[in-house]
N, C-alpha and C. Protein backbone atom coordinates (compact mmCIF):
# COMPACT_ATOMS: atom_id res chain seq x y z
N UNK A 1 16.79 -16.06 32.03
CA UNK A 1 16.44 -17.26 32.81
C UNK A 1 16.97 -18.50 32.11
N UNK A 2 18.15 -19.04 32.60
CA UNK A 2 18.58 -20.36 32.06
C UNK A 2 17.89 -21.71 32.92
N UNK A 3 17.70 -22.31 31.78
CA UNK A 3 17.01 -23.65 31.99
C UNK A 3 17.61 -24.94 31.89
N UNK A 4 17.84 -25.66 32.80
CA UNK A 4 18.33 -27.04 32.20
C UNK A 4 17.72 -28.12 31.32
N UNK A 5 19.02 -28.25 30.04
CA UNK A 5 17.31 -29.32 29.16
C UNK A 5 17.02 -30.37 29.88
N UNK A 6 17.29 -31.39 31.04
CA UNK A 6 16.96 -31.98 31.68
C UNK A 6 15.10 -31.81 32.39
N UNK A 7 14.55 -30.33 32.62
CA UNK A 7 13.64 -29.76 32.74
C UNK A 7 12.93 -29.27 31.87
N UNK A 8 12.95 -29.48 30.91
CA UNK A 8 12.32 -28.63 29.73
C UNK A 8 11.04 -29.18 29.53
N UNK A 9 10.63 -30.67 29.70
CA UNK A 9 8.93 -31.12 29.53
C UNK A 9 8.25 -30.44 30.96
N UNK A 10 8.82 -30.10 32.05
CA UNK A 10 8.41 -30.28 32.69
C UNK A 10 7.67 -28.32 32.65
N UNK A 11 8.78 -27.86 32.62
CA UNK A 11 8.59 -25.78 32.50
C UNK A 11 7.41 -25.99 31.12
N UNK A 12 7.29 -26.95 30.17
CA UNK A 12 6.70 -26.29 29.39
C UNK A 12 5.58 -26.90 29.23
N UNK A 13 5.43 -27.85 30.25
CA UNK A 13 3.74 -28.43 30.84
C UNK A 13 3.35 -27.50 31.62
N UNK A 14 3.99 -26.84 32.49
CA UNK A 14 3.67 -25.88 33.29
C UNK A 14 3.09 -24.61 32.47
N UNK A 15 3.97 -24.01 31.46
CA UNK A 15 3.36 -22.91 30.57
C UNK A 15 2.31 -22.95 29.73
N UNK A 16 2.14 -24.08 29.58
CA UNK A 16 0.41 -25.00 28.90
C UNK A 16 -0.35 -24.78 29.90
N UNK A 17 -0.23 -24.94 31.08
CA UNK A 17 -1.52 -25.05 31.87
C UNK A 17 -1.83 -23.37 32.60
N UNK A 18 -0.64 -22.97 32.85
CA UNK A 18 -0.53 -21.56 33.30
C UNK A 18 -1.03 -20.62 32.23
N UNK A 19 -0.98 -21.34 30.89
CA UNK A 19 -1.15 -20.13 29.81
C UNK A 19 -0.35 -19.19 29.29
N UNK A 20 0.61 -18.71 30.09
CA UNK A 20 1.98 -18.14 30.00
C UNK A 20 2.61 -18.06 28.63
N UNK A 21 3.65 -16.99 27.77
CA UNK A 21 3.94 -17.26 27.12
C UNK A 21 5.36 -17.93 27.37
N UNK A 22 6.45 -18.98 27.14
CA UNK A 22 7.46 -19.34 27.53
C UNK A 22 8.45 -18.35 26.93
N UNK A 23 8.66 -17.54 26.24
CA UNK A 23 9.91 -16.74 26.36
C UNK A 23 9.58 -15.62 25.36
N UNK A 24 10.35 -15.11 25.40
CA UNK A 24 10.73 -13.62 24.22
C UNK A 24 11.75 -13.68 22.87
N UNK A 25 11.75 -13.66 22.03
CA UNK A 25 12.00 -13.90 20.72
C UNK A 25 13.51 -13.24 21.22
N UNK A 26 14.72 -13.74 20.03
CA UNK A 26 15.80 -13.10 20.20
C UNK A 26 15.53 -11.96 18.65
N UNK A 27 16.25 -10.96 19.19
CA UNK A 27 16.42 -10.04 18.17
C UNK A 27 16.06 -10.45 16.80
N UNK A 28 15.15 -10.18 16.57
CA UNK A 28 14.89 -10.60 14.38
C UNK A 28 14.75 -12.10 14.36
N UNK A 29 14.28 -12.52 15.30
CA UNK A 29 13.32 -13.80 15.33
C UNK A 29 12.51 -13.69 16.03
N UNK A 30 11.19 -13.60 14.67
CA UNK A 30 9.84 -12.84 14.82
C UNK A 30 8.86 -14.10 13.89
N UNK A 31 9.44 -14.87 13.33
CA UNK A 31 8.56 -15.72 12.47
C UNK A 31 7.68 -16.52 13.36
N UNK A 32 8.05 -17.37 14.72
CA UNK A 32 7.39 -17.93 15.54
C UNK A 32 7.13 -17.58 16.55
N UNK A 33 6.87 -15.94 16.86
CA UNK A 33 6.19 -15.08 18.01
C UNK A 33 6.94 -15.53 19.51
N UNK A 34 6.42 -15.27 20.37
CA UNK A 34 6.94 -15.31 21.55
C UNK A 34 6.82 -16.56 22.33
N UNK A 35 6.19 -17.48 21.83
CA UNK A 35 6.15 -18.80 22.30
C UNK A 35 7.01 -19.75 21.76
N UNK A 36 8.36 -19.58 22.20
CA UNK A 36 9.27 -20.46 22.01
C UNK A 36 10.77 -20.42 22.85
N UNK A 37 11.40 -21.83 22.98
CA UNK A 37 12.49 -21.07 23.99
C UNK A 37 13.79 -21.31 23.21
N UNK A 38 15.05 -21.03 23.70
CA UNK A 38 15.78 -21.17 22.56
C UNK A 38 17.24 -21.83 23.43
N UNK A 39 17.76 -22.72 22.79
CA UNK A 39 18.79 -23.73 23.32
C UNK A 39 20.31 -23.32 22.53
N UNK A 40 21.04 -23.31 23.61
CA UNK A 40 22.81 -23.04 22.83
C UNK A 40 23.05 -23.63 23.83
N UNK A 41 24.71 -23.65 23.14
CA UNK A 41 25.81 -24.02 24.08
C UNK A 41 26.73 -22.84 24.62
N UNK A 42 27.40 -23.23 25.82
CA UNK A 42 27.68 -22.14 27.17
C UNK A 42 28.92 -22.35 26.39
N UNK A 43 29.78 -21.32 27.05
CA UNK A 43 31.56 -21.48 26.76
C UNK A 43 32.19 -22.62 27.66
N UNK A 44 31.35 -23.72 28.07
CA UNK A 44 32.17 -24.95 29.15
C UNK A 44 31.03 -26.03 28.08
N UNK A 45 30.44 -25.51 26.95
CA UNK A 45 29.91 -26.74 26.40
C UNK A 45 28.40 -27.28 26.55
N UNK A 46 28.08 -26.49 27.75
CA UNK A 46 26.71 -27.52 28.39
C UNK A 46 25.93 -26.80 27.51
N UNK A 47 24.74 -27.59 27.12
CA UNK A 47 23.54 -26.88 26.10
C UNK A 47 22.74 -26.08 27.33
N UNK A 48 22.27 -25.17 27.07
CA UNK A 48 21.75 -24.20 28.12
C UNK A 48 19.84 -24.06 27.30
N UNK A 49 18.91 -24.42 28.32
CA UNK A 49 17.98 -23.95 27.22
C UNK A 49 17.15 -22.40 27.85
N UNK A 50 16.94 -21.26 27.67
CA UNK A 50 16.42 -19.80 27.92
C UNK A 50 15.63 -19.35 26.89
N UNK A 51 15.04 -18.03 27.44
CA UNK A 51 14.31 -17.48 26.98
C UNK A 51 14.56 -16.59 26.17
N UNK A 52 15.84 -16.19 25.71
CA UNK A 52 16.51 -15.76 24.65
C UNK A 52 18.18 -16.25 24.52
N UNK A 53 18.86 -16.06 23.66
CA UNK A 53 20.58 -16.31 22.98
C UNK A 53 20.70 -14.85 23.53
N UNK A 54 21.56 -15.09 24.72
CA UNK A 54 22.95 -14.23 24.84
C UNK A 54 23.74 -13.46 23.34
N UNK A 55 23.90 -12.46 23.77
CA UNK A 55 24.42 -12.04 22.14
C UNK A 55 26.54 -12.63 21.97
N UNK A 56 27.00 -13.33 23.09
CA UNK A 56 28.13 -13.74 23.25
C UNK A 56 27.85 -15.28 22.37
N UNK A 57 26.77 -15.55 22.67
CA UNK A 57 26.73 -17.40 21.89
C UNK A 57 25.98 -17.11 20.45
N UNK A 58 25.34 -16.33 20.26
CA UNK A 58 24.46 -16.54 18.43
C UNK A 58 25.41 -16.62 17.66
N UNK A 59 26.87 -15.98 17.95
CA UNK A 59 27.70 -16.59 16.26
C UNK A 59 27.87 -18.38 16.59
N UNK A 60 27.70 -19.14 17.81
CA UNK A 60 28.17 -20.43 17.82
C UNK A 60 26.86 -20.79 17.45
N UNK A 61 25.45 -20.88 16.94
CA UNK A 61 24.65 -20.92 16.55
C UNK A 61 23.32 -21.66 17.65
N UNK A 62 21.57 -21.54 17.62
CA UNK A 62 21.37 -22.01 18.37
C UNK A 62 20.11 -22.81 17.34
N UNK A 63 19.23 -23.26 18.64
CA UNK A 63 18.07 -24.51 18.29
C UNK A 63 17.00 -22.84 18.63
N UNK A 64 15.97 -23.24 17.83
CA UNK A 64 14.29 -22.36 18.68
C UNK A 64 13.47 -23.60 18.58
N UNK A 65 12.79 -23.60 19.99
CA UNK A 65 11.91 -25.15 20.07
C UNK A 65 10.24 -24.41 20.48
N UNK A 66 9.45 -24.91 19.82
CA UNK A 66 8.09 -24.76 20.16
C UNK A 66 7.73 -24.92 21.54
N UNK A 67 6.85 -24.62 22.60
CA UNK A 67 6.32 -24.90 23.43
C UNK A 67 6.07 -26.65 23.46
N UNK A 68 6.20 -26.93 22.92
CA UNK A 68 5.99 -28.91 22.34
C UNK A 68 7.12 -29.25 22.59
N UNK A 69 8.28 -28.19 23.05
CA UNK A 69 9.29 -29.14 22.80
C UNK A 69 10.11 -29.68 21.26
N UNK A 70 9.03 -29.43 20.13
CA UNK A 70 9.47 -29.59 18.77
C UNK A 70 10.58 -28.86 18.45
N UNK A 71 12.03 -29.09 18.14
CA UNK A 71 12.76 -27.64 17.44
C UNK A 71 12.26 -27.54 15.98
N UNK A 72 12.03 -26.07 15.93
CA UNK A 72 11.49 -25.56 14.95
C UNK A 72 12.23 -24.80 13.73
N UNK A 73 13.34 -24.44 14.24
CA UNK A 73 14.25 -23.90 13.76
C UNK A 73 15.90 -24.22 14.35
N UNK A 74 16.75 -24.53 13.20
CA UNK A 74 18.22 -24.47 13.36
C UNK A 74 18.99 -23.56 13.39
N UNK A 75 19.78 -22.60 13.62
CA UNK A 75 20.30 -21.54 13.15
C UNK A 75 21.69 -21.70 13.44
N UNK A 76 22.48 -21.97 12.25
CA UNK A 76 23.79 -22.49 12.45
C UNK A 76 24.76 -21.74 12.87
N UNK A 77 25.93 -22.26 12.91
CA UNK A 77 27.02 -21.25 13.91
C UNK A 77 27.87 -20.11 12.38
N UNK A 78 27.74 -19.19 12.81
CA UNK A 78 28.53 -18.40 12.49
C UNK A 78 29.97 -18.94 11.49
N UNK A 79 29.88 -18.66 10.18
CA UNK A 79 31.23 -19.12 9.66
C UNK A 79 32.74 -18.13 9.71
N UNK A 80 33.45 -18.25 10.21
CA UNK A 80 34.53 -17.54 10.24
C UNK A 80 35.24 -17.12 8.91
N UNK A 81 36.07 -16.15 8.77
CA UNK A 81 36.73 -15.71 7.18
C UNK A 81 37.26 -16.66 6.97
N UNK A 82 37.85 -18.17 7.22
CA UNK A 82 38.63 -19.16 6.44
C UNK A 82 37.59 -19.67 5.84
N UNK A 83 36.54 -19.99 7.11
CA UNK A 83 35.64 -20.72 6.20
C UNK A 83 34.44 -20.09 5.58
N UNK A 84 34.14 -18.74 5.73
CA UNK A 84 33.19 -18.33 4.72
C UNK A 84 34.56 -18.97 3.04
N UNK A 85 35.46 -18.35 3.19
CA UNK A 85 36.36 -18.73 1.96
C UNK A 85 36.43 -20.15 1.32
N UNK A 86 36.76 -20.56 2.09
CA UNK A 86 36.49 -22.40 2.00
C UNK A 86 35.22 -22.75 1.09
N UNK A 87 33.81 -21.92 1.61
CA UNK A 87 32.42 -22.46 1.80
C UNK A 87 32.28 -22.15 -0.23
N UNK A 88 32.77 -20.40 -0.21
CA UNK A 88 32.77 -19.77 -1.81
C UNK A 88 33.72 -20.53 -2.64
N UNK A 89 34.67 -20.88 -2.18
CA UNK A 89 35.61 -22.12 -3.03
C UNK A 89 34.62 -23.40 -3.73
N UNK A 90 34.38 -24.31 -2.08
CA UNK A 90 33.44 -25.70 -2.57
C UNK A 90 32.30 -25.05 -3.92
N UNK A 91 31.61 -24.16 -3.08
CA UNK A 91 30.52 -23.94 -4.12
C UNK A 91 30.87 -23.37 -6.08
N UNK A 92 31.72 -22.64 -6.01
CA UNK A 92 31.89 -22.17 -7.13
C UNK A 92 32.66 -23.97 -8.06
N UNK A 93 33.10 -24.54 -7.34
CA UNK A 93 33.70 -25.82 -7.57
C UNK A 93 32.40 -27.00 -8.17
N UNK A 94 31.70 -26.80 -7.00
CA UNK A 94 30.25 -27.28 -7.60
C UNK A 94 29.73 -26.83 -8.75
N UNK A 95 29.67 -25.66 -8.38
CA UNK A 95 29.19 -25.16 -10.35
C UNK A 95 29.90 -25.55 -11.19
N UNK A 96 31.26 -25.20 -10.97
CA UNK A 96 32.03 -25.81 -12.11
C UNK A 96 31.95 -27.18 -12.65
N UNK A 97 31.53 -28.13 -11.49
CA UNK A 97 31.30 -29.47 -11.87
C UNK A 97 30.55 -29.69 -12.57
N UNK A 98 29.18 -28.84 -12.53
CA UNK A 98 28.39 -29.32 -13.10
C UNK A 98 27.96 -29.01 -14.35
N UNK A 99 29.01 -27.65 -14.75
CA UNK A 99 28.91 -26.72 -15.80
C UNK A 99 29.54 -27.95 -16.71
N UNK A 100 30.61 -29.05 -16.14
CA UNK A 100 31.65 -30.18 -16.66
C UNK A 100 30.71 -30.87 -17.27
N UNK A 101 30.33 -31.25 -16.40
CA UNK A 101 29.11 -32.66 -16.83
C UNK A 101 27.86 -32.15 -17.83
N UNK A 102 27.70 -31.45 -18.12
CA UNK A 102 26.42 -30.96 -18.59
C UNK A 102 26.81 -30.87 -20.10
N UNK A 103 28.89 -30.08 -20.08
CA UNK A 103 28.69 -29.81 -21.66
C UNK A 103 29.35 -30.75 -22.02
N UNK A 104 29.81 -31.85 -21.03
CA UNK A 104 30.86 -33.06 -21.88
C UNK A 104 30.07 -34.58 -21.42
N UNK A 105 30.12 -35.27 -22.14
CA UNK A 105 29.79 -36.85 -22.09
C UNK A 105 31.12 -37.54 -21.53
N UNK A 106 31.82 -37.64 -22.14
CA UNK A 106 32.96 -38.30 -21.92
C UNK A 106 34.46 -37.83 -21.91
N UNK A 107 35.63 -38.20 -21.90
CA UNK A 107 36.83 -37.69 -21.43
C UNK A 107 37.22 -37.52 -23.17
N UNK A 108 36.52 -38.69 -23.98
CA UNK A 108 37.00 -38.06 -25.49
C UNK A 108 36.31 -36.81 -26.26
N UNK A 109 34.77 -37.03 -25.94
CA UNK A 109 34.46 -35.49 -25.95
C UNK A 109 35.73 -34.27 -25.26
N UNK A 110 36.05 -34.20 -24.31
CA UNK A 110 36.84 -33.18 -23.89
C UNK A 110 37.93 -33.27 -24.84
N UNK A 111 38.79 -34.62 -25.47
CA UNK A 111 40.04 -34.44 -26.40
C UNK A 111 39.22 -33.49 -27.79
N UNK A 112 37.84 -33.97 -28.09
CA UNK A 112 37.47 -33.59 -29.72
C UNK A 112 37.61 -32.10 -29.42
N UNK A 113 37.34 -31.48 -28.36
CA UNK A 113 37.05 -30.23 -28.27
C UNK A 113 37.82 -29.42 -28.17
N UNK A 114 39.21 -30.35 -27.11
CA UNK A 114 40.53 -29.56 -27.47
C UNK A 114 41.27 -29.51 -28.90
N UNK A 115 40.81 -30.67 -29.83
CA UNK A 115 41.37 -30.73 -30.89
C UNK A 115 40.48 -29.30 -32.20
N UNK A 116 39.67 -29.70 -31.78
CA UNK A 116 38.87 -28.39 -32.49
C UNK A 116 39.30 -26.82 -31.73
N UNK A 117 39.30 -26.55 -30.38
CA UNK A 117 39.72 -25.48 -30.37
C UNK A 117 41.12 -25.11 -30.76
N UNK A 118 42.05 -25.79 -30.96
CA UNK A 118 43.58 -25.89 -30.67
C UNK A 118 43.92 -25.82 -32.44
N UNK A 119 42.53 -26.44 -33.67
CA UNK A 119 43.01 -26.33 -34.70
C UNK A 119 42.85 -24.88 -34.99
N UNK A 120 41.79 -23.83 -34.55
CA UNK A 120 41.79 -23.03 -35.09
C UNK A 120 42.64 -21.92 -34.35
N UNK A 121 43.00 -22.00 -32.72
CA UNK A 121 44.06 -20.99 -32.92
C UNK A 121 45.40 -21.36 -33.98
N UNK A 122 45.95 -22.84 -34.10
CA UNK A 122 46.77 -23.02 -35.10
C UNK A 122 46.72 -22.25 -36.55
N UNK A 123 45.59 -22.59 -36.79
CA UNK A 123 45.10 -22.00 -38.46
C UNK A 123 45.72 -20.26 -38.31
N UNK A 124 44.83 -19.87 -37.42
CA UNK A 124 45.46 -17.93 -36.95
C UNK A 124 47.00 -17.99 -37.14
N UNK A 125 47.41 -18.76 -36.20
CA UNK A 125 48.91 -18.62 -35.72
C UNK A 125 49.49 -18.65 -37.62
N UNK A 126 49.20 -19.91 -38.04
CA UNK A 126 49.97 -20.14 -39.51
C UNK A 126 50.14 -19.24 -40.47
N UNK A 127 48.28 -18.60 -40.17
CA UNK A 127 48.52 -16.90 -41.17
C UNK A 127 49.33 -16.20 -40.24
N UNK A 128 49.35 -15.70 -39.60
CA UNK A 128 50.54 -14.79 -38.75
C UNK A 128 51.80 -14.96 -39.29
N UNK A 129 52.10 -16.52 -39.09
CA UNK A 129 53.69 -16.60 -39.55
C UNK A 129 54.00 -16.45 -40.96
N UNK A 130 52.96 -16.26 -41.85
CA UNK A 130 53.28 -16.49 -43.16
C UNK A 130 53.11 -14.86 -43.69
N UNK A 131 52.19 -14.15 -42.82
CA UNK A 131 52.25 -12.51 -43.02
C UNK A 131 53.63 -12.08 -42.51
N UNK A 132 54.54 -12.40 -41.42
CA UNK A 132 55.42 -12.46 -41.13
C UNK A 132 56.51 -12.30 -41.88
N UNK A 133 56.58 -13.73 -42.54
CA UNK A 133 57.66 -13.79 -43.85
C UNK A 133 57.24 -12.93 -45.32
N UNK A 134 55.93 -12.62 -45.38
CA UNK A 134 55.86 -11.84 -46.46
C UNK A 134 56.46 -10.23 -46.33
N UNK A 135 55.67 -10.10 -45.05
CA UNK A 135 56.63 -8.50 -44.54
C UNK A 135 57.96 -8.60 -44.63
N UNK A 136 58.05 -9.67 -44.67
CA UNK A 136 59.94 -9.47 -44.02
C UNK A 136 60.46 -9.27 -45.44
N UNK A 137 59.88 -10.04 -46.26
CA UNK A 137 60.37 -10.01 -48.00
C UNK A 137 60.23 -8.66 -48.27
N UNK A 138 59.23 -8.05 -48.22
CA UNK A 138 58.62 -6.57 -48.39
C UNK A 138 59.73 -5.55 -47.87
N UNK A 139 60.17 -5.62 -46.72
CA UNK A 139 61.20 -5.33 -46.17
C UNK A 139 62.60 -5.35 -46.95
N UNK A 140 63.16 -6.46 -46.86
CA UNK A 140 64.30 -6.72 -47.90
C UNK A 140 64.16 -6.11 -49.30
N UNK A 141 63.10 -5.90 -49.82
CA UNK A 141 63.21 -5.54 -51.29
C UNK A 141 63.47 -4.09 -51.32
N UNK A 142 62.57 -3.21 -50.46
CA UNK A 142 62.06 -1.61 -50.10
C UNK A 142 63.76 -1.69 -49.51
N UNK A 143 64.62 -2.49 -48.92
CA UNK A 143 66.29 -1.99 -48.64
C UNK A 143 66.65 -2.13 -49.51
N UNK A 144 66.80 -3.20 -50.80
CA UNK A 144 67.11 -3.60 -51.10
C UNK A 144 67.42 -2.01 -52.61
N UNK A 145 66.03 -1.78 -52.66
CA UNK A 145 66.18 -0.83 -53.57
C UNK A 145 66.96 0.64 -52.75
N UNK A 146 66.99 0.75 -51.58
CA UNK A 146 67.64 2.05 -50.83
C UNK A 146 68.94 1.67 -50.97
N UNK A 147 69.39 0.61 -50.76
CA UNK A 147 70.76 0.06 -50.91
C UNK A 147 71.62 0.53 -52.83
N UNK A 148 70.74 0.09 -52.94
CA UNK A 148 71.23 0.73 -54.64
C UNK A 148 71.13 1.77 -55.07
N UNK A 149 70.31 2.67 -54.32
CA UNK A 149 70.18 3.97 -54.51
C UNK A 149 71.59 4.85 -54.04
N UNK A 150 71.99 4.14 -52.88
CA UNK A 150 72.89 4.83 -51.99
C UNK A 150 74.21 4.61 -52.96
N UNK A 151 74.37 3.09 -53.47
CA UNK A 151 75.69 2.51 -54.28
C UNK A 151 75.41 3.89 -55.45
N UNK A 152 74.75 4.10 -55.94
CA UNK A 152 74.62 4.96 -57.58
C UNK A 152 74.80 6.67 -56.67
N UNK A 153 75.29 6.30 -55.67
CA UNK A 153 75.14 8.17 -55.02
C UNK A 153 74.00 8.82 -54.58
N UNK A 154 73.04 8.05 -55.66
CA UNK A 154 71.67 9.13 -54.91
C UNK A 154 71.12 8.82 -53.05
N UNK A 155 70.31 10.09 -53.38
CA UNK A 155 69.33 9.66 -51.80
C UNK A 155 68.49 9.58 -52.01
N UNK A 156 68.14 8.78 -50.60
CA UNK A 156 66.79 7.51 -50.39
C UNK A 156 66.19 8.59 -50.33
N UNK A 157 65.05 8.24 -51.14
CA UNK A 157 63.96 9.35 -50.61
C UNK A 157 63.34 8.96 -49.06
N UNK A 158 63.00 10.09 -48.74
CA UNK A 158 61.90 9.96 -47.35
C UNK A 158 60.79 9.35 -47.26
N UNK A 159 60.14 9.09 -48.76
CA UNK A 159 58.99 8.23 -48.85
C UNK A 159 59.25 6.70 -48.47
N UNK A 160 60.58 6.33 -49.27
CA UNK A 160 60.82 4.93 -49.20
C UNK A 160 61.44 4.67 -48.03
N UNK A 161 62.35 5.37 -46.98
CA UNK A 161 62.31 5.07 -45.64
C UNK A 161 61.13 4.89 -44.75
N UNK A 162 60.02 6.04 -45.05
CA UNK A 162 58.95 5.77 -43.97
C UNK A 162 58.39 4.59 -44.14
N UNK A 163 58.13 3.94 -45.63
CA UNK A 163 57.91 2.88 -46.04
C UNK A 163 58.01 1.34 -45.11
N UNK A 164 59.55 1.60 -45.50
CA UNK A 164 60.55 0.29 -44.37
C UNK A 164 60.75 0.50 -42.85
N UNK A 165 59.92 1.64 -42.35
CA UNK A 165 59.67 1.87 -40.97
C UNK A 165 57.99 1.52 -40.73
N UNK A 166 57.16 1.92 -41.75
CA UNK A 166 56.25 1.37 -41.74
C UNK A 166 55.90 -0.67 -41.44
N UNK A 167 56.56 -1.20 -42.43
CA UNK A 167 56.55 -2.28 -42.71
C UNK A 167 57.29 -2.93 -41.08
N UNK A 168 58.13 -2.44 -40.81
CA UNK A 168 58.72 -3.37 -39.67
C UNK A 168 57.89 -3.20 -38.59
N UNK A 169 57.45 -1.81 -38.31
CA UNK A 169 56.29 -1.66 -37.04
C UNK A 169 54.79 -2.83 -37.51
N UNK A 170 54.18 -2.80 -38.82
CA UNK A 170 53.57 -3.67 -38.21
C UNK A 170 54.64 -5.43 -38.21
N UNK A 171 55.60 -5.66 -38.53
CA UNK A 171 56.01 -6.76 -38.35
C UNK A 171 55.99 -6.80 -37.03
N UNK A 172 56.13 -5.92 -36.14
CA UNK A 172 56.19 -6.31 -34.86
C UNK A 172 54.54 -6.18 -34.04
N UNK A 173 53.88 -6.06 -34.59
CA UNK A 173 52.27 -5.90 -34.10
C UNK A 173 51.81 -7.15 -34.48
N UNK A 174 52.19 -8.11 -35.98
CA UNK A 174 51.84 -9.06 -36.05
C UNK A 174 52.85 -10.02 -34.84
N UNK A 175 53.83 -9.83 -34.89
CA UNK A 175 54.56 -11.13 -33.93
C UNK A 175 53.86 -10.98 -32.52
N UNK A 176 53.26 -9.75 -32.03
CA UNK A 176 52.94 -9.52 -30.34
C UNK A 176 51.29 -10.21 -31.07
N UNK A 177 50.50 -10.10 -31.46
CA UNK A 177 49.21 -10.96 -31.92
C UNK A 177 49.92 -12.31 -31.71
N UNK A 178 51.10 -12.30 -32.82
CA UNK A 178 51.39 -14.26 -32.84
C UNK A 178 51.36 -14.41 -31.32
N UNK A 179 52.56 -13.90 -30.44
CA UNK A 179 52.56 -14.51 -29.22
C UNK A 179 51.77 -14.60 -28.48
N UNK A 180 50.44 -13.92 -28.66
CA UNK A 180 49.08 -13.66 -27.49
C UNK A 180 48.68 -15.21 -28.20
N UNK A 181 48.80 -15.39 -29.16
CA UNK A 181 47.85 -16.58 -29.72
C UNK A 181 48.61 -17.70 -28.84
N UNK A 182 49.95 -17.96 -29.34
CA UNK A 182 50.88 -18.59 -28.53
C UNK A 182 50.24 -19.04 -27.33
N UNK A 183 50.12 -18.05 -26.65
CA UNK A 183 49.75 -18.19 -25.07
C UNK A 183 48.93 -19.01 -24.87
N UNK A 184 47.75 -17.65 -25.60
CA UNK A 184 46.32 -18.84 -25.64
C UNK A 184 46.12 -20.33 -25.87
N UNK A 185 46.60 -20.55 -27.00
CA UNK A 185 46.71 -22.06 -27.57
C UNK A 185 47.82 -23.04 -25.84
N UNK A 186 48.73 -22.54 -25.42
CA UNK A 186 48.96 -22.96 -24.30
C UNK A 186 48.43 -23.10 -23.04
N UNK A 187 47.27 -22.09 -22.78
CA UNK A 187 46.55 -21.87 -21.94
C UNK A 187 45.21 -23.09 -22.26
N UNK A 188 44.58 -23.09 -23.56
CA UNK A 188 43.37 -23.63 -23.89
C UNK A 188 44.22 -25.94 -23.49
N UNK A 189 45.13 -25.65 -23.93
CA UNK A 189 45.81 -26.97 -23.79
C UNK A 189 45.76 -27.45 -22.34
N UNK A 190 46.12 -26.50 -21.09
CA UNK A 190 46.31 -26.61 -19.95
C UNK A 190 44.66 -27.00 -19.83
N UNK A 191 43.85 -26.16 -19.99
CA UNK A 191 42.55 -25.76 -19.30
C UNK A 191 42.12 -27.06 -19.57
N UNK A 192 42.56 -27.73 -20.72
CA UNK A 192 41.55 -29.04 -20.84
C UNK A 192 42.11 -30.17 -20.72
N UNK A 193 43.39 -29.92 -20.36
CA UNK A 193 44.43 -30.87 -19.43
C UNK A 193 43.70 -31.13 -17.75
N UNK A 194 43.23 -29.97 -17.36
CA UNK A 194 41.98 -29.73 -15.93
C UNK A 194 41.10 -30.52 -15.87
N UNK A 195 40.08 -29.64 -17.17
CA UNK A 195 38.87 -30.34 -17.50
C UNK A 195 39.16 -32.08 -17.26
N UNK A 196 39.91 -32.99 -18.25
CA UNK A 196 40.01 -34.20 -18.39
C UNK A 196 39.99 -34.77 -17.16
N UNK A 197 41.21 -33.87 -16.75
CA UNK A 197 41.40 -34.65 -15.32
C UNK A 197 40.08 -34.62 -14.15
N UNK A 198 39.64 -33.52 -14.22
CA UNK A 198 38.46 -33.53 -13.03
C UNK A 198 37.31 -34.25 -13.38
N UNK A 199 37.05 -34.48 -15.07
CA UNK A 199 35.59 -35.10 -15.26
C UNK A 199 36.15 -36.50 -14.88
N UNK A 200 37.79 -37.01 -14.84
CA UNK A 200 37.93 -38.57 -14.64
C UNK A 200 37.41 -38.75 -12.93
N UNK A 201 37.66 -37.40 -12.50
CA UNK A 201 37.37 -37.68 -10.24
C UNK A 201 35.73 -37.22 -10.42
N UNK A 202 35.24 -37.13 -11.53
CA UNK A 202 33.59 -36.86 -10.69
C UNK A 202 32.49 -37.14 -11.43
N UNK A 203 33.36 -38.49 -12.94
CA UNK A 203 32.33 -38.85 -13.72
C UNK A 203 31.41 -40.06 -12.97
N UNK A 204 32.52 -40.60 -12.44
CA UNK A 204 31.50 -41.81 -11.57
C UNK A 204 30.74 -41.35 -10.59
C-alpha cells in the first residue's frame, strides 16, 4: 500500500483512532514492532511513504517514522564497491591522522625523529662497510699466501681455498644486509618526508 507523504497526518490520525496497527516491519526491522511506516524514494524520485521497502529500493536507503509521524530511524543507502573503497581509504586516513598528531607536536619533532632514526641505521650501515673492507683484506692476504705457494711450485691446500671461498660468501651476505639497510634508511627518509608534509595540511 503506497501512500502519498502529502497524506501521512491524515492515515495516521485515522490509525490512532481506529486503533489499527499502521504497517508491517520490513525484513529484520524488529526494534520498533509493527507500528511504523516506512518512506523511500521510487525510481522517478518521488518519496513514496508504505507499509514496508520494496526489496528493489532498500539498497537506495529508507526513513521508519513512528505513528507520530516522528522518523525514528535512518537507514542509509547502500554503498557501492568504489565507495565502500573510498569509505576504508578516508577512514584508515583518519587513523593515520590521528596516530600523526598524538605522537608528534610539531613539524621539528618529526625532523628530531628522522634525525635519530636515520643516525642509527647510518651507525649499522658504517659497521657493514668497515666489516666489508676488513673481509676484503682477509681475502687478499689468504690469496696472497696461495699466490706464493703456487710461485714456490707447491699446492694450495684445500683448507686455504675453502677459507677464501668462505670469506667472500659472507662478503656478499654482509653487502645484501648493507643494501636492505640502504633501502630502509631511504624508505624511513621518504616516510617522514609524508609524515612532515601531512602534519603541515592537518596541524591547523
Amino acid at each position: 500500500m503506497k501512500i502519498a507523504p502529502s497524506t501521512i497526518s491524515l492515515l495516521l490520525a485515522a490509525a490512532l483512532a481506529a486503533g489499527a496497527p499502521a504497517t508491517v516491519c520490513v525484513a529484520g526491522e524488529t526494534e520498533f514492532g509493527d507500528d511504523v511506516l516506512y518512506r523511500y524514494t521510487d525510481e522517478n524520485g518521488v518519496q513514496v511513504l508504505d507499509d514496508a521497502v520494496p526489496p528493489r529500493y532498500v539498497a537506495g536507503g529508507y526513513e521508519i517514522l513512528g505513528r507520530s509521524g516522528r522518523v525514528l530511524k535512518v537507514v542509509p543507502p547502500q554503498l557501492t564497491g568504489d565507495e565502500l573503497k573510498e569509505q576504508k581509504r578516508r577512514r584508515a586516513q583518519e587513523k593515520a591522522d590521528r596516530k600523526l598528531l598524538k605522537r608528534y607536536n610539531s613539524i621539528a619533532d618529526i625532523e628530531s625523529a628522522r634525525s635519530r632514526k636515520l643516525a642509527t641505521v647510518e651507525q649499522d650501515m658504517a659497521i657493514m662497510r668497515s666489516n666489508i673492507v676488513t673481509l676484503g683484506n682477509q681475502i687478499e692476504q689468504e690469496e696472497a699466501k696461495a699466490a706464493r705457494t703456487q710461485r714456490n711450485g707447491g699446492d694450495v691446500v684445500p683448507e686455504l681455498l675453502q677459507r677464501i671461498e668462505d670469506l667472500r660468501q659472507e662478503v656478499e651476505v654482509v653487502r645484501e644486509r648493507l643494501q636492505r639497510r640502504e633501502a630502509e634508511a631511504e624508505r624511513l627518509d621518504k616516510e617522514f618526508d609524508r609524515a612532515a608534509a601531512r602534519f603541515a595540511e592537518i596541524a591547523d
